[in-house]
N, C-alpha and C. Protein backbone atom coordinates (compact mmCIF):
# COMPACT_ATOMS: atom_id res chain seq x y z
N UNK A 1 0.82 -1.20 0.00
CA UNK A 1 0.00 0.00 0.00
C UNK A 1 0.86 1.26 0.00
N UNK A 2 2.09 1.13 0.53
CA UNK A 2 2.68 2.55 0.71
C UNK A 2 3.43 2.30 -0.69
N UNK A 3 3.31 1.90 -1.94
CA UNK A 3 3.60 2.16 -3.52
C UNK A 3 2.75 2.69 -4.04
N UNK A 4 1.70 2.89 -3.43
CA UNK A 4 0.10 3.17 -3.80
C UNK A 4 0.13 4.51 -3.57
N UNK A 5 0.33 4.50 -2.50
CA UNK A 5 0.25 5.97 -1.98
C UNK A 5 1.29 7.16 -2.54
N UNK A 6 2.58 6.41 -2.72
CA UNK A 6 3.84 7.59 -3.40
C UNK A 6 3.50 7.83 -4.75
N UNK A 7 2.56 6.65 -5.32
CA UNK A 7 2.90 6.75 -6.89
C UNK A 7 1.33 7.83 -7.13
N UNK A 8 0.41 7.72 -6.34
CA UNK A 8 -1.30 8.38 -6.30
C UNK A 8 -0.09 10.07 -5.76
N UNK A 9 0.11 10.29 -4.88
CA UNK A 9 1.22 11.28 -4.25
C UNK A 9 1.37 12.16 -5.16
N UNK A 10 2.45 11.35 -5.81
CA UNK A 10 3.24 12.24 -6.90
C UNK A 10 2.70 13.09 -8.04
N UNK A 11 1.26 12.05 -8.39
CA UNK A 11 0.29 12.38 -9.71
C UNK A 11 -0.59 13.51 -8.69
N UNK A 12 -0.88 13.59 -7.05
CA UNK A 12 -1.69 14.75 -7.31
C UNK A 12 -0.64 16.20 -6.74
N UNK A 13 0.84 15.58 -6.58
CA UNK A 13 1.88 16.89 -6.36
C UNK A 13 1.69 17.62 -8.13
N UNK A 14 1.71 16.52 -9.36
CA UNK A 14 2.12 17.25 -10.81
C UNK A 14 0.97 17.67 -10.60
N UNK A 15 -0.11 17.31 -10.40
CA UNK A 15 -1.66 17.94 -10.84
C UNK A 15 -1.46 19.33 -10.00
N UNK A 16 -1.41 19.50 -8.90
CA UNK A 16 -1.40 21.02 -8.47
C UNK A 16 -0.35 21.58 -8.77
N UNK A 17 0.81 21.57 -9.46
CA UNK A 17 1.52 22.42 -10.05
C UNK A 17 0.94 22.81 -11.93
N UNK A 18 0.10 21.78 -12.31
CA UNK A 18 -0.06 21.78 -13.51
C UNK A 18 -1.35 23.23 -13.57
N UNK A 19 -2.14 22.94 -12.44
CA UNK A 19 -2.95 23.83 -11.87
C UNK A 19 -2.27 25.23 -11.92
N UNK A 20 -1.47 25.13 -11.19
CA UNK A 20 -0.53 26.83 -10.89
C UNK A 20 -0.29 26.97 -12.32
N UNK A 21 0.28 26.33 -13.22
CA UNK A 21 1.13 26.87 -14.20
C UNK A 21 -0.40 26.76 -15.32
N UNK A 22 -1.52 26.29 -15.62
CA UNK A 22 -2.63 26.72 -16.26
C UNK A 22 -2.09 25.59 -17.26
N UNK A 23 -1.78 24.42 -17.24
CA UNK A 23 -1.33 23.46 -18.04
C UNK A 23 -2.54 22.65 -18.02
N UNK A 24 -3.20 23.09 -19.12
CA UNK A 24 -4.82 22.43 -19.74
C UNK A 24 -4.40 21.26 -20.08
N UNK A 25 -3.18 20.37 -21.36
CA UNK A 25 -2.78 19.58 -21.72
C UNK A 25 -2.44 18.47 -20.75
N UNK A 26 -1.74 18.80 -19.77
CA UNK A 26 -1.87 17.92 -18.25
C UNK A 26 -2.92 17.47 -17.92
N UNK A 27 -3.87 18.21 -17.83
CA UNK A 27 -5.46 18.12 -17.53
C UNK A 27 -6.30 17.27 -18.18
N UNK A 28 -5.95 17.94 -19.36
CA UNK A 28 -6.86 16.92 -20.29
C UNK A 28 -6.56 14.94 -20.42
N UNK A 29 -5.31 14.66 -19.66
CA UNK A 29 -4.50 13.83 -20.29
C UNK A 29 -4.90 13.45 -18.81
N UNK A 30 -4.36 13.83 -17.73
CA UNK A 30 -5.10 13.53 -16.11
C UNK A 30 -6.26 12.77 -15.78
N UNK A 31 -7.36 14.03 -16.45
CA UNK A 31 -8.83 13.47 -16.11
C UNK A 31 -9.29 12.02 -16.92
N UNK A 32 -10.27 11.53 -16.11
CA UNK A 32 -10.66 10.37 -16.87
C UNK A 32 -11.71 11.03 -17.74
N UNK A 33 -12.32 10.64 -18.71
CA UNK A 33 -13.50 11.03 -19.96
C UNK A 33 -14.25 11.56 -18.74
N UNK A 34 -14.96 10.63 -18.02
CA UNK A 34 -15.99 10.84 -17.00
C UNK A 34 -15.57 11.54 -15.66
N UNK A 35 -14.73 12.45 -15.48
CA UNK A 35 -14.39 13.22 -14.59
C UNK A 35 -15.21 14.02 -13.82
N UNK A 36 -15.21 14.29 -12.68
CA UNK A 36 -16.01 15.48 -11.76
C UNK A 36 -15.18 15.45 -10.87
N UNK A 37 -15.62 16.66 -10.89
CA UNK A 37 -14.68 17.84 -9.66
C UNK A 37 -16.11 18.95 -8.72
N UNK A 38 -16.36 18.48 -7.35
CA UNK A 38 -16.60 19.11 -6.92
C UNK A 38 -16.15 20.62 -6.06
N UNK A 39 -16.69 21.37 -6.27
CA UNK A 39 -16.17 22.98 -6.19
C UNK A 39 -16.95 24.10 -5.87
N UNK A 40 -16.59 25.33 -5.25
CA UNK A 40 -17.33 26.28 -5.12
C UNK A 40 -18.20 26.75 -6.29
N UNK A 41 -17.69 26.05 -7.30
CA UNK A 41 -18.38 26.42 -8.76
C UNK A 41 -19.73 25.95 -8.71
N UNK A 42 -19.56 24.74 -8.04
CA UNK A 42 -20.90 23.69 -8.30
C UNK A 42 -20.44 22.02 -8.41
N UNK A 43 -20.21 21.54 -9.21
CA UNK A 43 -20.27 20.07 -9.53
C UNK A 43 -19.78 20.46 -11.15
N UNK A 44 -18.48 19.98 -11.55
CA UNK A 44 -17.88 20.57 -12.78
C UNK A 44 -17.39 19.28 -13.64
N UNK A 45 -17.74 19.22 -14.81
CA UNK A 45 -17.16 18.23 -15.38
C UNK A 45 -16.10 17.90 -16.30
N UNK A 46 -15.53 17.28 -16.52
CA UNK A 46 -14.30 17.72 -17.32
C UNK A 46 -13.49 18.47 -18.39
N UNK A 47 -14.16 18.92 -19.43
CA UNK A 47 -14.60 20.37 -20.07
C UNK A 47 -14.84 21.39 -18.92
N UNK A 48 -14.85 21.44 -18.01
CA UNK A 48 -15.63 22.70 -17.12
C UNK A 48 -14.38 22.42 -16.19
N UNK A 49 -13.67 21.28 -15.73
CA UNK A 49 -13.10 21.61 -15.08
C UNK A 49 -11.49 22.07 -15.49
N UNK A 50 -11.08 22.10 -17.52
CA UNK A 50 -10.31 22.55 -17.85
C UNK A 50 -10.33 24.04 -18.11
N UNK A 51 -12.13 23.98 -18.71
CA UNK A 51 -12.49 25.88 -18.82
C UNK A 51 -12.04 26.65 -17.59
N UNK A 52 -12.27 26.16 -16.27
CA UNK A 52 -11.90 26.97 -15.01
C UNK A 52 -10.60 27.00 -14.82
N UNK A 53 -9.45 25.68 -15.30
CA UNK A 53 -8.08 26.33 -15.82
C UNK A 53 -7.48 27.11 -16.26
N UNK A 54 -8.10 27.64 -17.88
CA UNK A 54 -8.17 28.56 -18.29
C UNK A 54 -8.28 30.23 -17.81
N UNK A 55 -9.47 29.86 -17.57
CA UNK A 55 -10.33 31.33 -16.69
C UNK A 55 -9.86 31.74 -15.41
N UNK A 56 -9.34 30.79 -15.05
CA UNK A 56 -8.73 31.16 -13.43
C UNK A 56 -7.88 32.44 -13.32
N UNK A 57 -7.44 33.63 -13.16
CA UNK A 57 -6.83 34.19 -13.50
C UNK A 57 -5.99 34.34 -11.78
N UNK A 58 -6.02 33.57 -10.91
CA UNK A 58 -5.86 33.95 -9.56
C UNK A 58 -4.52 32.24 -9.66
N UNK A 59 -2.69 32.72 -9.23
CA UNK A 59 -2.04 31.93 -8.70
C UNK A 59 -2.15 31.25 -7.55
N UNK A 60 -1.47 29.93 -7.93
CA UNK A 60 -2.10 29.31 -6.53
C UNK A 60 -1.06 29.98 -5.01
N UNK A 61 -2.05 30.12 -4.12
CA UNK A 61 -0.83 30.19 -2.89
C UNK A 61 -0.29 28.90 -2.49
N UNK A 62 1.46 29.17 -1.98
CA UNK A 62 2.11 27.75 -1.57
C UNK A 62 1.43 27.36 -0.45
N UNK A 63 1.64 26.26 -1.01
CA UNK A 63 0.51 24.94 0.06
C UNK A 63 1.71 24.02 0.07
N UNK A 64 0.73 22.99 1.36
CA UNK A 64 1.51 22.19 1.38
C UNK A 64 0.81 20.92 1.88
N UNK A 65 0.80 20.44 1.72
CA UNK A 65 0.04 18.78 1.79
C UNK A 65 0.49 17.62 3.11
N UNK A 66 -0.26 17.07 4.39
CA UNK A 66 -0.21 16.34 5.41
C UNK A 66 -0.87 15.53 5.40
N UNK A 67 -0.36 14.78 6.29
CA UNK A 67 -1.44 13.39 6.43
C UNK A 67 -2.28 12.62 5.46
N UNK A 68 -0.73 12.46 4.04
CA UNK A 68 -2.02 11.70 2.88
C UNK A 68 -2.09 10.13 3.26
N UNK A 69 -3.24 10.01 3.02
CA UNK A 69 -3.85 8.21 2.98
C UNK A 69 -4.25 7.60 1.60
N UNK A 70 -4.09 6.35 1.49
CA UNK A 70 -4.60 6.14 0.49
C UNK A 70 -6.04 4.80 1.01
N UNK A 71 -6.87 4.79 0.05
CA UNK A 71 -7.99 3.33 0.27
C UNK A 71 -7.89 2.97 -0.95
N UNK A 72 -7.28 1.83 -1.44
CA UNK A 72 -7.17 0.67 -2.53
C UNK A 72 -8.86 0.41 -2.40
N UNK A 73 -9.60 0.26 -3.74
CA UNK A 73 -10.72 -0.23 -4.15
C UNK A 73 -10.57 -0.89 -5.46
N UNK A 74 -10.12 -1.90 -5.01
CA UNK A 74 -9.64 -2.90 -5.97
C UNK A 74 -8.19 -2.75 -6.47
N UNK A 75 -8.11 -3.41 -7.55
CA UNK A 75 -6.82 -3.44 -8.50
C UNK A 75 -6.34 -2.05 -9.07
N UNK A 76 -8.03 -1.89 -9.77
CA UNK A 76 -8.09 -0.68 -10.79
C UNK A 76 -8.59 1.03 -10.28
N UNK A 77 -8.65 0.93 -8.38
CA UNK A 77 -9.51 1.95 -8.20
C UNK A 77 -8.92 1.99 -6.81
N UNK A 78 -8.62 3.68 -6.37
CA UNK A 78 -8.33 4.06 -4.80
C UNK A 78 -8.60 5.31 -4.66
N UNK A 79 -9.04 5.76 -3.54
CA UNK A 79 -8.86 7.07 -3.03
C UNK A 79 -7.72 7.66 -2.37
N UNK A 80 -7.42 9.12 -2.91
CA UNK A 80 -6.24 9.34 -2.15
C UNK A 80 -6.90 10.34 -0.77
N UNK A 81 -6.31 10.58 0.11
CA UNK A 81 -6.93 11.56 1.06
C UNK A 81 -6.15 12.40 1.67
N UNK A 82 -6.06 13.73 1.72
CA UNK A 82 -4.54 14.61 2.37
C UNK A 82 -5.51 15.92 2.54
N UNK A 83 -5.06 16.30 3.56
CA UNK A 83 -5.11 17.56 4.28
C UNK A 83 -3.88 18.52 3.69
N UNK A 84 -4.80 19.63 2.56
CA UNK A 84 -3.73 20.68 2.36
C UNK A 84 -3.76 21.95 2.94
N UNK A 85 -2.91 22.94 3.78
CA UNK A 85 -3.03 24.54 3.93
C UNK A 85 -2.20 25.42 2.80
N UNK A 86 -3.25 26.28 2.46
CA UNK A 86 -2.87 27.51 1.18
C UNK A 86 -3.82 28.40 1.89
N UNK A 87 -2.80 29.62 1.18
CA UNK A 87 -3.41 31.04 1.46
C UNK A 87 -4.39 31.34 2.93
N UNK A 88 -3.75 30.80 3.92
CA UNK A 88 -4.37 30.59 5.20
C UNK A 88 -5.85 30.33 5.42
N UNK A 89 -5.92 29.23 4.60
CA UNK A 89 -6.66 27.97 4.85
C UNK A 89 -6.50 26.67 5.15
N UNK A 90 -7.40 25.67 5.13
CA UNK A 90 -6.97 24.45 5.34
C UNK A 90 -8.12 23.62 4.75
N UNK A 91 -7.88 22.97 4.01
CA UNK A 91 -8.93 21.98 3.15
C UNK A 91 -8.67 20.86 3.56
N UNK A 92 -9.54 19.86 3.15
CA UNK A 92 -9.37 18.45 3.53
C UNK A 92 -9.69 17.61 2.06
N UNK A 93 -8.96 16.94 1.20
CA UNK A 93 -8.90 16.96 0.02
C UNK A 93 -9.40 15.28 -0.18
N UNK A 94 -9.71 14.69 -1.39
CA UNK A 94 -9.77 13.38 -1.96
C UNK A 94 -10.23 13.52 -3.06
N UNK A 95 -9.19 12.65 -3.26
CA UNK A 95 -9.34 12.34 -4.86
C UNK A 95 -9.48 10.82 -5.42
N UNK A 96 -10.49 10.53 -6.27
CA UNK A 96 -10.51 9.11 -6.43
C UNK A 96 -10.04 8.50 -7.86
N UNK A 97 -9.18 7.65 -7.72
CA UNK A 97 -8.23 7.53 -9.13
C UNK A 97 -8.71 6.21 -9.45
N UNK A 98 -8.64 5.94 -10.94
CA UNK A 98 -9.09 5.04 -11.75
C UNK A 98 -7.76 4.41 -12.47
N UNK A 99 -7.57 2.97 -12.81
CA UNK A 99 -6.24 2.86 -13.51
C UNK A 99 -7.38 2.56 -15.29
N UNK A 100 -6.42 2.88 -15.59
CA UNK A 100 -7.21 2.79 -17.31
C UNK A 100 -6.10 2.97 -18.30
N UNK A 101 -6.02 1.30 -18.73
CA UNK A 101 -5.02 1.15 -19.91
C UNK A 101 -3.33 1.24 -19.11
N UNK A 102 -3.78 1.07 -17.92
CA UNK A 102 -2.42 0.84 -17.12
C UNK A 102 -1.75 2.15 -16.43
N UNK A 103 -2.82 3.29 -16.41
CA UNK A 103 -2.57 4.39 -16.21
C UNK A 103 -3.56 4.84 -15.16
N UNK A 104 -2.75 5.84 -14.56
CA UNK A 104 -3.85 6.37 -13.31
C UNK A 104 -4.49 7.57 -13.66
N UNK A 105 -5.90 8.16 -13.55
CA UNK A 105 -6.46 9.11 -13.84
C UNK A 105 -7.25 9.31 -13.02
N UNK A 106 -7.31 11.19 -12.35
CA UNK A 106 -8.45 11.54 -11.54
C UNK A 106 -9.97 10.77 -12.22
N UNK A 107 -10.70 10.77 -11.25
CA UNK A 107 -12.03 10.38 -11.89
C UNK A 107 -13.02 11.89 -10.64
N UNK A 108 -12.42 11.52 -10.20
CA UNK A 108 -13.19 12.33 -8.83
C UNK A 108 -12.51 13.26 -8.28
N UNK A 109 -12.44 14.33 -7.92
CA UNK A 109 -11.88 15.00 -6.63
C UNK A 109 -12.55 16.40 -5.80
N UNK A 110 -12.45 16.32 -4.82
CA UNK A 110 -13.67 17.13 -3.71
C UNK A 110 -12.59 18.05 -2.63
N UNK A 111 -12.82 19.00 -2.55
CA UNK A 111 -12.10 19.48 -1.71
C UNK A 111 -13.10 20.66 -0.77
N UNK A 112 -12.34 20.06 1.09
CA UNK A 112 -13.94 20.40 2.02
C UNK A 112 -13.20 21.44 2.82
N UNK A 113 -13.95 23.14 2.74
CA UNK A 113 -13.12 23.96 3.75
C UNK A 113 -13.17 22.95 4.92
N UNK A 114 -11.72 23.43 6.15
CA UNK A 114 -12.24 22.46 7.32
C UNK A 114 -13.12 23.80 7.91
N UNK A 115 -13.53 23.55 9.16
CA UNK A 115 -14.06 24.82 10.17
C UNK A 115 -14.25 24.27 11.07
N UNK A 116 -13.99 25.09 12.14
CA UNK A 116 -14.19 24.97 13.87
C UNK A 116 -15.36 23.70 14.08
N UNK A 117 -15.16 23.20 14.79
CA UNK A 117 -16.26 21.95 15.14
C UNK A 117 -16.89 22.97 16.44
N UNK A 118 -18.34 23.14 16.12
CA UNK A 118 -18.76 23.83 16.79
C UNK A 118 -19.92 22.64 17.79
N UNK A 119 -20.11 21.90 18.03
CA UNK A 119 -20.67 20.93 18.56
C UNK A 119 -20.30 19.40 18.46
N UNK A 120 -21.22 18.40 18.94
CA UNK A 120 -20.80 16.82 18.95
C UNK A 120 -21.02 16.40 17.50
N UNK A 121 -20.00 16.01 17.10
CA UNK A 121 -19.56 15.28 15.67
C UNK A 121 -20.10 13.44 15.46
N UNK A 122 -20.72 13.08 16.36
CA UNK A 122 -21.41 12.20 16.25
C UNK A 122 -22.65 12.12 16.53
């Protein structure tokens, strides 16, 4: 599992630099056909989630990524899970990767502001 995790790792370290640098071609080649990306946008699909590449006109702030996990779902399918802070925030991230044709591709990814736990969480 921890090959799982460096090699899922690495693909979502290029994906957020591909992000900063507005590298659509990364993107396009990343996402699976059937891609979604949930977002302040709404629920975006893969055309929508390269158009907001494009359009983005805002650099990313340096972040930095903790506590990634991975969940193997099968051979061909895992979630990755990591807690990133940028621009003095803190998100709680996952992304769910598909292997296809021997290759790994986002299929999914969600990213949740955290916020104060203001009561019992169960």
């Amino acid at each position: 599992m921890k090959d799982l995790l460096t090699v899922l790792l690495d693909i979502e370290k290029r994906a957020w630099e591909a992000a900063d640098a507005r590298d659509v071609e990364f993107y396009r080649d990343y996402l699976s056909p059937e891609a979604l990306v949930i977002s302040p946008l709404g629920v975006l699909d893969k055309e929508g989630i390269v158009r907001d590449i494009v359009e983005n006109p805002h650099e990313l702030a340096a972040y930095t990524i903790t506590d990634p996990k991975v969940v193997p779902l099968g051979e061909e399918s895992a979630v990755l899970a990591y807690i990133v802070s940028l621009g003095g925030q803190t998100l709680f991230v996952s992304t769910v990767y598909a292997r296809n044709d021997g290759r790994w591709r986002a299929a999914f990814h969600q990213r949740t502001p955290a916020s104060p736990v203001t009561g019992p969480v169960d």
